[in-house]
N, C-alpha and C. Protein backbone atom coordinates (compact mmCIF):
# COMPACT_ATOMS: atom_id res chain seq x y z
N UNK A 1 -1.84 11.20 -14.06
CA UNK A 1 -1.50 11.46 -12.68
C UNK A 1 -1.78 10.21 -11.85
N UNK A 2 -0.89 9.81 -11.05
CA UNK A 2 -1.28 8.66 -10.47
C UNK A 2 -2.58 8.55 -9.56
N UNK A 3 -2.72 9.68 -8.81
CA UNK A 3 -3.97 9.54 -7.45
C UNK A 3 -4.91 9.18 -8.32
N UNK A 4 -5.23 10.04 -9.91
CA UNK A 4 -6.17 9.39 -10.55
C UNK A 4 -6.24 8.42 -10.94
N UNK A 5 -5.45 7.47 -11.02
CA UNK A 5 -4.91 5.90 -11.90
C UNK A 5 -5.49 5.38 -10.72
N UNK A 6 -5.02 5.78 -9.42
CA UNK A 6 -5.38 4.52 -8.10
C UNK A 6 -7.12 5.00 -8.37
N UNK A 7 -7.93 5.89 -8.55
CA UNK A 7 -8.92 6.53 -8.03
C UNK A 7 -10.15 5.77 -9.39
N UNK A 8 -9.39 5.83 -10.42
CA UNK A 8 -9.67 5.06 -11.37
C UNK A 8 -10.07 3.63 -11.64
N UNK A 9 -8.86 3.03 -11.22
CA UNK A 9 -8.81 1.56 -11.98
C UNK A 9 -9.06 1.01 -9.96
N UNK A 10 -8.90 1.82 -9.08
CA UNK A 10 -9.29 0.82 -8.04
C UNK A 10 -10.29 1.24 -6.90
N UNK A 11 -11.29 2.25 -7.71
CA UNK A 11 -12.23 2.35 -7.31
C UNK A 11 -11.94 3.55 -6.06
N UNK A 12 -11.61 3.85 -5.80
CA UNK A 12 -11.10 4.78 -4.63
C UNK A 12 -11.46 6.09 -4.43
N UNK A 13 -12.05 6.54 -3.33
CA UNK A 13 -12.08 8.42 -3.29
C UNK A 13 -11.40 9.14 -3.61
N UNK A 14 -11.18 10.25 -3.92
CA UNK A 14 -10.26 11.09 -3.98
C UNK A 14 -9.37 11.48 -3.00
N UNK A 15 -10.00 11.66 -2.01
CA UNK A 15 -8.69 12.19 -0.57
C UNK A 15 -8.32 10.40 -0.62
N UNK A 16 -8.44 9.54 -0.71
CA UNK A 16 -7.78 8.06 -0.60
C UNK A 16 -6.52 8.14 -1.54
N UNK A 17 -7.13 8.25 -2.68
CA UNK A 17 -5.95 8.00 -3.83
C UNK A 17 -5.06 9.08 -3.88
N UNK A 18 -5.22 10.31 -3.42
CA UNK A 18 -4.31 11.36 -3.32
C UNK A 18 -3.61 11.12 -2.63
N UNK A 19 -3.88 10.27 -1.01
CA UNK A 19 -2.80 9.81 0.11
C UNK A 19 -2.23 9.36 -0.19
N UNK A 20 -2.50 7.71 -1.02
CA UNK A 20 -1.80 6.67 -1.70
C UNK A 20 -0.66 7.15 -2.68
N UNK A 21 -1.05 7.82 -3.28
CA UNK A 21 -0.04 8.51 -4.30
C UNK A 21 0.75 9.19 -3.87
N UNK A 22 0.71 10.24 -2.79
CA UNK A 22 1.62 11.31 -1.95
C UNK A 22 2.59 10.15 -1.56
N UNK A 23 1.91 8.98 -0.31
CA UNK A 23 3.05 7.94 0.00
C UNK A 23 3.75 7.07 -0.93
N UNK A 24 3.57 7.12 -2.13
CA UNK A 24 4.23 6.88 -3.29
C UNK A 24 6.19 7.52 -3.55
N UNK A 25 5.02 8.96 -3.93
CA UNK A 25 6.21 9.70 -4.33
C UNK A 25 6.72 10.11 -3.03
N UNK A 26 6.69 10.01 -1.70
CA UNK A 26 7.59 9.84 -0.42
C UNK A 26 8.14 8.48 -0.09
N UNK A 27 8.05 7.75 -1.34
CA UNK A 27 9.14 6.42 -1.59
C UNK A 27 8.81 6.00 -0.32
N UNK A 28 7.70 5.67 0.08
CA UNK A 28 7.07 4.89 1.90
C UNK A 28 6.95 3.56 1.27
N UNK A 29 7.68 2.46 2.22
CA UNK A 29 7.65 1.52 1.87
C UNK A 29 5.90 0.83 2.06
N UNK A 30 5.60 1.25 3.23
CA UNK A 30 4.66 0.24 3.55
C UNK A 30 3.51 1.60 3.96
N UNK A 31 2.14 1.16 3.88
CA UNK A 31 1.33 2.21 3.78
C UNK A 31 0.33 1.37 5.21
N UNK A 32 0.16 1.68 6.09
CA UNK A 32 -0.73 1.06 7.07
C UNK A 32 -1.88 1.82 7.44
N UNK A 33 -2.48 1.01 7.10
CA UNK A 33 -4.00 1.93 7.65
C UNK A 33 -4.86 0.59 8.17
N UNK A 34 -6.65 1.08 8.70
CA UNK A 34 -7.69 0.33 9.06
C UNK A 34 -8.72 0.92 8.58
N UNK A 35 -8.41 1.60 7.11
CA UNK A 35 -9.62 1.36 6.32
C UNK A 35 -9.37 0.41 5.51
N UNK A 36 -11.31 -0.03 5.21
CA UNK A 36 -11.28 -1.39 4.90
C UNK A 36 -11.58 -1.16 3.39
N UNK A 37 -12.10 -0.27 2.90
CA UNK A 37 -12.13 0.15 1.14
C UNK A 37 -10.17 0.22 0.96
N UNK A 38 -9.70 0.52 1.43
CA UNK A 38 -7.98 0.69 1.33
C UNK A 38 -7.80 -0.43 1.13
N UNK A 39 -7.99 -1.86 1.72
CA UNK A 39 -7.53 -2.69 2.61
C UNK A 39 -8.08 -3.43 1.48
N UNK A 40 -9.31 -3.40 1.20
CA UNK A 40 -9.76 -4.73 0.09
C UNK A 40 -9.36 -4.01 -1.37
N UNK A 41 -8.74 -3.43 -1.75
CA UNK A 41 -7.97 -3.09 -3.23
C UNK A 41 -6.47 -2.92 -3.03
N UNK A 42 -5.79 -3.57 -2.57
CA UNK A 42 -4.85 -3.54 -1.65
C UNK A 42 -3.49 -3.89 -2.66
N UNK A 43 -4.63 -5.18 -3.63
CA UNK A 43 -3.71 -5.81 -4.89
C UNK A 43 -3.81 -4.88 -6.05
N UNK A 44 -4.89 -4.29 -6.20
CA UNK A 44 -4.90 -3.23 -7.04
C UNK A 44 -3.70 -1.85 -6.89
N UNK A 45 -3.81 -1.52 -6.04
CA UNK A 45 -2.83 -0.83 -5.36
C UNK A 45 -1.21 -0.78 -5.19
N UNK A 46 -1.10 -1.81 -5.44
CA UNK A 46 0.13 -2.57 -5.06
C UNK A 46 0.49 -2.44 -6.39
N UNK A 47 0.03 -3.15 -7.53
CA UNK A 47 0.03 -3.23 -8.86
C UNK A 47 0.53 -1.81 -9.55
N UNK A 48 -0.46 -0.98 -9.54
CA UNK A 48 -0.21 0.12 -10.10
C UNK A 48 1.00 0.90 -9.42
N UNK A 49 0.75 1.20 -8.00
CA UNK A 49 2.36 1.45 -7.58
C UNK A 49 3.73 0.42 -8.04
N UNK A 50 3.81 -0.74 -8.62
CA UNK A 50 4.45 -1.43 -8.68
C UNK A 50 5.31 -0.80 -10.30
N UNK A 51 3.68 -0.76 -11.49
CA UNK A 51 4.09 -0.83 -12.43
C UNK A 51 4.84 0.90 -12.92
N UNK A 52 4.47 1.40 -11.73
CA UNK A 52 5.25 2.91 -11.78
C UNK A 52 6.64 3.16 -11.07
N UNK A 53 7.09 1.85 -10.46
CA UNK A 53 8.11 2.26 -10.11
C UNK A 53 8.75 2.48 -8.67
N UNK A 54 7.15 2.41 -7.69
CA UNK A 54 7.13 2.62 -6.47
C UNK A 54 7.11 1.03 -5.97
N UNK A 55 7.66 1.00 -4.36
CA UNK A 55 7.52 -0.34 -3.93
C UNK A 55 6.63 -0.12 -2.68
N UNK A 56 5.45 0.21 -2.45
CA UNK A 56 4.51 0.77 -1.43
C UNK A 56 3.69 -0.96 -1.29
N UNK A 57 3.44 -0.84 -0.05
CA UNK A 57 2.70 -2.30 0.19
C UNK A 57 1.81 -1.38 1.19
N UNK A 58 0.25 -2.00 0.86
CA UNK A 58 -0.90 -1.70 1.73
C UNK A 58 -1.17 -2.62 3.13
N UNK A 59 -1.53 -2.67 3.99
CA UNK A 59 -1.18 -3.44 4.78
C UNK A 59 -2.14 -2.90 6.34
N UNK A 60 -2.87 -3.74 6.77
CA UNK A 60 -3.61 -3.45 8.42
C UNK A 60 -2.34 -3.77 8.98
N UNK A 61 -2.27 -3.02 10.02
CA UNK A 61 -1.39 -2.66 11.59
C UNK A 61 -0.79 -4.33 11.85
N UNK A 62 -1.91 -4.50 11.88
CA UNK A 62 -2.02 -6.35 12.64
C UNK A 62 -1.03 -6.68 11.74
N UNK A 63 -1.51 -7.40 10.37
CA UNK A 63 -1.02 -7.81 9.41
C UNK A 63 0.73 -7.97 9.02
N UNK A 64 0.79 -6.28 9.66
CA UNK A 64 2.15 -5.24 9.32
C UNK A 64 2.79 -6.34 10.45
N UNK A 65 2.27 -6.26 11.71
CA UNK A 65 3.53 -7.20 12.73
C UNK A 65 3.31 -8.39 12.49
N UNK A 66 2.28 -8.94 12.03
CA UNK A 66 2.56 -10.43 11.75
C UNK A 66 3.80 -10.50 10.79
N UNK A 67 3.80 -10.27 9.65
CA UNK A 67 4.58 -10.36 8.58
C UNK A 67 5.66 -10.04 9.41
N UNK A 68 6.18 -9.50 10.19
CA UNK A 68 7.43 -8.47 10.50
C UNK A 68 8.03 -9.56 11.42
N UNK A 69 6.98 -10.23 12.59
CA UNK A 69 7.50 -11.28 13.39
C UNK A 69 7.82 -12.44 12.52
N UNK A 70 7.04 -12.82 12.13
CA UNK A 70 7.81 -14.13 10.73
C UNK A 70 8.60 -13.73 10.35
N UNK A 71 8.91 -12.83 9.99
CA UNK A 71 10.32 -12.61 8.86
C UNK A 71 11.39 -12.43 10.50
N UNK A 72 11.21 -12.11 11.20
CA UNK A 72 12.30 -11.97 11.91
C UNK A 72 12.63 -13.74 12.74
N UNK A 73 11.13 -14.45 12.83
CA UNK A 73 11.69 -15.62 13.13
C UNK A 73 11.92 -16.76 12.22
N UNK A 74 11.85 -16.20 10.75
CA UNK A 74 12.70 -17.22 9.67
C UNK A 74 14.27 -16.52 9.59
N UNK A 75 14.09 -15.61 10.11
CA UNK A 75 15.66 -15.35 10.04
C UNK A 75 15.71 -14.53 8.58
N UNK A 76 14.43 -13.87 8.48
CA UNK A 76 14.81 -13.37 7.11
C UNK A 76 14.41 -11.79 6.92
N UNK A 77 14.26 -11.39 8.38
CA UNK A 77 14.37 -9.66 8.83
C UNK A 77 15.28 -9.10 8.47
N UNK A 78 14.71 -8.08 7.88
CA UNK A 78 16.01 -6.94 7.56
C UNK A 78 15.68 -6.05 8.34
């Protein structure tokens, strides 16, 4: 089961990795939060959603518009 794979291999609570996994299988691209246990396994996270199939990126608020304003002023916003 995945919530256990995230809960497993990246150290995570249970109500954490159950979220992570729900926004998985609701094919959510981007997962934003300001927890910081979320936030520092982020590559872990990424990974295992990756190697299942999902394209979920972990990501602080901040972070989320930085990335979002660069890409829109390289001209490379979708």
């Amino acid at each position: 089961m995945l919530a256990q794979e995230f809960r497993s291999k990246c150290r995570l609570g249970s109500l954490d990795a159950l979220h992570l996994a729900s926004a998985c299988i609701g094919n959510v691209d981007f997962m934003l939060t300001c927890d910081d246990e979320i936030i520092d396994y982020a590559v872990c996270i990424e990974k295992i959603a990756k190697a299942k199939g999902y394209k979920l990126k972990v990501r602080n608020p901040i972070n989320y518009i930085d990335e979002k304003e660069n890409e829109k002023s390289d001209g490379s916003y979708s």
